[in-house]
C-alpha atoms as a PDB file:
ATOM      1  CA  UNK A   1      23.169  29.762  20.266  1.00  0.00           C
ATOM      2  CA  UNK A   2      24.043  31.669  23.392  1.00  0.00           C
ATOM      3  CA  UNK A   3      21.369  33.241  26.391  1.00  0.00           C
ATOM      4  CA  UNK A   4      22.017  36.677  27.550  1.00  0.00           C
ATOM      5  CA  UNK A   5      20.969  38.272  30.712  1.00  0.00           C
ATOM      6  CA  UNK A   6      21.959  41.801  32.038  1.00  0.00           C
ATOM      7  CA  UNK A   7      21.709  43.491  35.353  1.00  0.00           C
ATOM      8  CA  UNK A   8      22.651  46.763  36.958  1.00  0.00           C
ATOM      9  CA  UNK A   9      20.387  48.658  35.603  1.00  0.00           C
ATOM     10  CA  UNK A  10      18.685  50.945  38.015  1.00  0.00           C
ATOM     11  CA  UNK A  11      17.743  54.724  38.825  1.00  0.00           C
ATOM     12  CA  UNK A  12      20.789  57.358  39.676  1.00  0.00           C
ATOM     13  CA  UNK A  13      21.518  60.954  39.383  1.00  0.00           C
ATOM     14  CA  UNK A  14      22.147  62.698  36.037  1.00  0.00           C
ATOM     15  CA  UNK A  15      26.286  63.331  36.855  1.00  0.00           C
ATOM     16  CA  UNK A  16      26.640  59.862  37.888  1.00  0.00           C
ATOM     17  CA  UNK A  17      27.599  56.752  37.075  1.00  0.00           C
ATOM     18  CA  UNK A  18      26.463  53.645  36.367  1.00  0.00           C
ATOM     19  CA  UNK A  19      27.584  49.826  35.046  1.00  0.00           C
ATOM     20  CA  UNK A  20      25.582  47.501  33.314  1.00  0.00           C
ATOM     21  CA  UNK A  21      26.312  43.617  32.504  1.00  0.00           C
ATOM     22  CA  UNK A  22      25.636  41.347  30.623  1.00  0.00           C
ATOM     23  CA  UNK A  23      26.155  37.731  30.763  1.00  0.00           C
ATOM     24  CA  UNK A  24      25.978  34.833  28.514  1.00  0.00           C
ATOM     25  CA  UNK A  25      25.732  30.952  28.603  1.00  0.00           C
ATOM     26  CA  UNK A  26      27.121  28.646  26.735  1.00  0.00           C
ATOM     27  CA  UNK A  27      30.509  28.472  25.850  1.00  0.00           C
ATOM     28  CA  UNK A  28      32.132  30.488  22.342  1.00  0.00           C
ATOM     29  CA  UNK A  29      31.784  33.574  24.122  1.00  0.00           C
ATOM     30  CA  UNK A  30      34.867  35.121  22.520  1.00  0.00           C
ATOM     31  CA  UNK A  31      33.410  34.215  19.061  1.00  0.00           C
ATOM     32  CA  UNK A  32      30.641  36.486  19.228  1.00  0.00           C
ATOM     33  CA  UNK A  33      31.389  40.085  18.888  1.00  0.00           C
ATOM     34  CA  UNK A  34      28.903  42.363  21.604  1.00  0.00           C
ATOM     35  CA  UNK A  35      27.192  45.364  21.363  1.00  0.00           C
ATOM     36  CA  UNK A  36      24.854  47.634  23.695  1.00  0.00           C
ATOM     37  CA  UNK A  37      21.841  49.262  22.294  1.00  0.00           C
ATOM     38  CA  UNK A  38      18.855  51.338  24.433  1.00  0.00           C
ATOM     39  CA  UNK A  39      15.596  51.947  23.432  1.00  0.00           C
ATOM     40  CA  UNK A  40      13.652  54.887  24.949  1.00  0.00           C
ATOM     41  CA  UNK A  41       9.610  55.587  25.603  1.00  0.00           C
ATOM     42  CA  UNK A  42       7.884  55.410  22.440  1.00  0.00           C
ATOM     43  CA  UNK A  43      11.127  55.391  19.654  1.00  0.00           C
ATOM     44  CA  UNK A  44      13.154  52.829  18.225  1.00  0.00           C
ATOM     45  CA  UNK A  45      16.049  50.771  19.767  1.00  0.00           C
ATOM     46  CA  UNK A  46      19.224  52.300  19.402  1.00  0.00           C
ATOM     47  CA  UNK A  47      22.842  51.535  18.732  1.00  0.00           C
ATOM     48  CA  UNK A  48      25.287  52.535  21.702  1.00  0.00           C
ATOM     49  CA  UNK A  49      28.591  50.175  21.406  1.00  0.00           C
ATOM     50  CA  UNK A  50      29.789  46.951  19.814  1.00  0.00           C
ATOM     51  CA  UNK A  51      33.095  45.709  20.987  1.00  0.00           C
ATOM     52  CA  UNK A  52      34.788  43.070  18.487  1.00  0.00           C
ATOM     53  CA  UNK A  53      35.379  39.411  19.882  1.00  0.00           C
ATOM     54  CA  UNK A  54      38.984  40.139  21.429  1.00  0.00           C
ATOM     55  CA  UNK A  55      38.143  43.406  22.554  1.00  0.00           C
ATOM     56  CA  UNK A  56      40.320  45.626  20.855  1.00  0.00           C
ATOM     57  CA  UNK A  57      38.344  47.024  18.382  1.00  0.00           C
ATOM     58  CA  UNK A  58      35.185  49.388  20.117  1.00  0.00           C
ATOM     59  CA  UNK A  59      32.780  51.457  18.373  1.00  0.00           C
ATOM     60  CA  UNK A  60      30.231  54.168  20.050  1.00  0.00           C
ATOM     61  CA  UNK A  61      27.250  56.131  18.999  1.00  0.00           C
ATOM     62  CA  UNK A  62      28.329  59.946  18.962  1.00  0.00           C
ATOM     63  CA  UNK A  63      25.989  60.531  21.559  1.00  0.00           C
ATOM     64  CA  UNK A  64      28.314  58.851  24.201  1.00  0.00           C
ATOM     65  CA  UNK A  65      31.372  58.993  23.172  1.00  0.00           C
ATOM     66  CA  UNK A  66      33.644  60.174  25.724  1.00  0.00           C
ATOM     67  CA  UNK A  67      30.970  59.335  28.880  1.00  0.00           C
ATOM     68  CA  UNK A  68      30.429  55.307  27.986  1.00  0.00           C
ATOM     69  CA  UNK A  69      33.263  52.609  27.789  1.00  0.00           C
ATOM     70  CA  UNK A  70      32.368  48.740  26.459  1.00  0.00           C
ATOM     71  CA  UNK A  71      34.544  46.685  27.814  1.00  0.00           C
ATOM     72  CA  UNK A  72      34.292  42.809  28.135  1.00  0.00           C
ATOM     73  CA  UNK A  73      36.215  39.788  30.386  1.00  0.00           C
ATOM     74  CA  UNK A  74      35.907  36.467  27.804  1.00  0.00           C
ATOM     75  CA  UNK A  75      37.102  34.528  30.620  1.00  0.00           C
ATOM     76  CA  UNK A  76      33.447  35.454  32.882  1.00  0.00           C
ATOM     77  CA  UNK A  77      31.649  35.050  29.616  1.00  0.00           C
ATOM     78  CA  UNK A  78      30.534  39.129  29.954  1.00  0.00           C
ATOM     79  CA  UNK A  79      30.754  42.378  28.496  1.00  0.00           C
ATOM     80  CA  UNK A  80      30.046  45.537  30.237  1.00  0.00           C
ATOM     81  CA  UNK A  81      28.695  48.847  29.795  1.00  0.00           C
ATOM     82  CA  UNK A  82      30.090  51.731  31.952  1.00  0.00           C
ATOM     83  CA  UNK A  83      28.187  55.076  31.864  1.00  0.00           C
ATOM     84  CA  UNK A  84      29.454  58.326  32.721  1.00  0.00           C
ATOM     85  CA  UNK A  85      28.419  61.789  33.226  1.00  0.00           C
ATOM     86  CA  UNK A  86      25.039  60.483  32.907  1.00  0.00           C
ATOM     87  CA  UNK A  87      22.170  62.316  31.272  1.00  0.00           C
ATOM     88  CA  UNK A  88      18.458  62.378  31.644  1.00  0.00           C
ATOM     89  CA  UNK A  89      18.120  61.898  28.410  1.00  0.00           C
ATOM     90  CA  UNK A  90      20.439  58.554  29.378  1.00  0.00           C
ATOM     91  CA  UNK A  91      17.081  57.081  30.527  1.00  0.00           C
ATOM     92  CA  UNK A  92      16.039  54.039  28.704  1.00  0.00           C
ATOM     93  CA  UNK A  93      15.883  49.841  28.470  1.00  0.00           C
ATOM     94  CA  UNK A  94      19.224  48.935  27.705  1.00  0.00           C
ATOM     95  CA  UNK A  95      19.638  45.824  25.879  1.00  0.00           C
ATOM     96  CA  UNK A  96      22.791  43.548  25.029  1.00  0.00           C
ATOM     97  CA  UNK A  97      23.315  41.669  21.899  1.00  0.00           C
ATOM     98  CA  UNK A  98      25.985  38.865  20.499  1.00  0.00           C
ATOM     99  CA  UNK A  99      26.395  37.939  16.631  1.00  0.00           C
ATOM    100  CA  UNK A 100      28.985  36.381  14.730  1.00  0.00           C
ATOM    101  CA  UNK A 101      30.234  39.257  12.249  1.00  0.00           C
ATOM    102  CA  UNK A 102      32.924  41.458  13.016  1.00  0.00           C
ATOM    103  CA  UNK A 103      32.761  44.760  14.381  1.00  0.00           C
ATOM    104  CA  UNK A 104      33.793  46.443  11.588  1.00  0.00           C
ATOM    105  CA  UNK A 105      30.635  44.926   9.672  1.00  0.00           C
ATOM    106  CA  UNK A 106      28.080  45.107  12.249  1.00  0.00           C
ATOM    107  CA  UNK A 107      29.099  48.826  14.470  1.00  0.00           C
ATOM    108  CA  UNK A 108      25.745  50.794  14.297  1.00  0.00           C
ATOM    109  CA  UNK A 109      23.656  47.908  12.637  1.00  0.00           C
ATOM    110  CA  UNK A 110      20.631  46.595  14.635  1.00  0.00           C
ATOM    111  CA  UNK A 111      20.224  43.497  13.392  1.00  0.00           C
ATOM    112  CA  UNK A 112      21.871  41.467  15.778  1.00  0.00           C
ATOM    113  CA  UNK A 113      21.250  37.640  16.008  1.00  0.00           C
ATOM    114  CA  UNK A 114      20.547  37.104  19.720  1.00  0.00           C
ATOM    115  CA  UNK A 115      19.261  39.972  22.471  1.00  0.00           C
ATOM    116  CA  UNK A 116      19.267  39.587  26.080  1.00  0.00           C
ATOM    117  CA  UNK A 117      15.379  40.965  28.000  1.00  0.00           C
ATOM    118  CA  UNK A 118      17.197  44.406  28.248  1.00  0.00           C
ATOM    119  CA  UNK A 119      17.640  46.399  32.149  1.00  0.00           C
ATOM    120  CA  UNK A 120      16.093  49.863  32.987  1.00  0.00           C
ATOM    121  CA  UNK A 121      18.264  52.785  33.299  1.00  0.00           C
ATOM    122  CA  UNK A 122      16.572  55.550  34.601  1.00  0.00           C
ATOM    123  CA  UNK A 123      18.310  58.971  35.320  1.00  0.00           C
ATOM    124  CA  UNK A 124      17.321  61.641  37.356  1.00  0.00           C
ATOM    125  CA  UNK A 125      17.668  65.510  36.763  1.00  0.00           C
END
């Protein structure tokens, strides 16, 4: 089982940039593969990025590709969310997740089997 807690959310400009983290306890880190997902006012969670267990392998949602970049350091037991040219439409909980399939299996599935209490992202116009 392994406990994860972002941080870094918080309220900037749409244009700028923004990193979120997340960090997990317990040790295995690098056997869980690690995805970011948001969820906005009133709609469904959604998938952003998974990146696979050694890193190389990264998947995105098409509606930041090019702006976000998962990236992850198995050695501080994190994986991180950089955000780019952000948008209002940016604005949302973003959450962090860890399961045991591989990217390839799991990139754009929600059904991940442990979730961190999720950070607010909120972008200004």
């Amino acid at each position: 089982q392994v406990q994860l807690v972002e941080s870094g959310g918080g309220l900037v400009q749409a244009g700028g940039s923004l990193r979120v983290s997340c960090a997990a306890s317990g040790r295995a880190f690098n056997r869980y593969t690690m995805g970011w997902f948001r969820q906005h006012p009133g709609k469904e969670r959604e998938f952003v990025a998974v990146i696979s267990r050694s890193g190389a392998s990264k998947y995105y949602a098409d509606s930041v590709k090019g702006r976000f970049t998962i990236s992850r350091d198995n050695a501080k037991n994190t994986v991180y969310l950089q955000m780019n040219s952000l948008k209002p439409e940016d604005t949302a909980v973003y959450y962090c997740a860890a399961d045991y399939r591989p990217a390839d299996v799991i990139a754009y599935r929600l059904d991940y089997a442990y979730w961190g209490q999720g950070t607010q992202v909120t972008v200004s116009s």
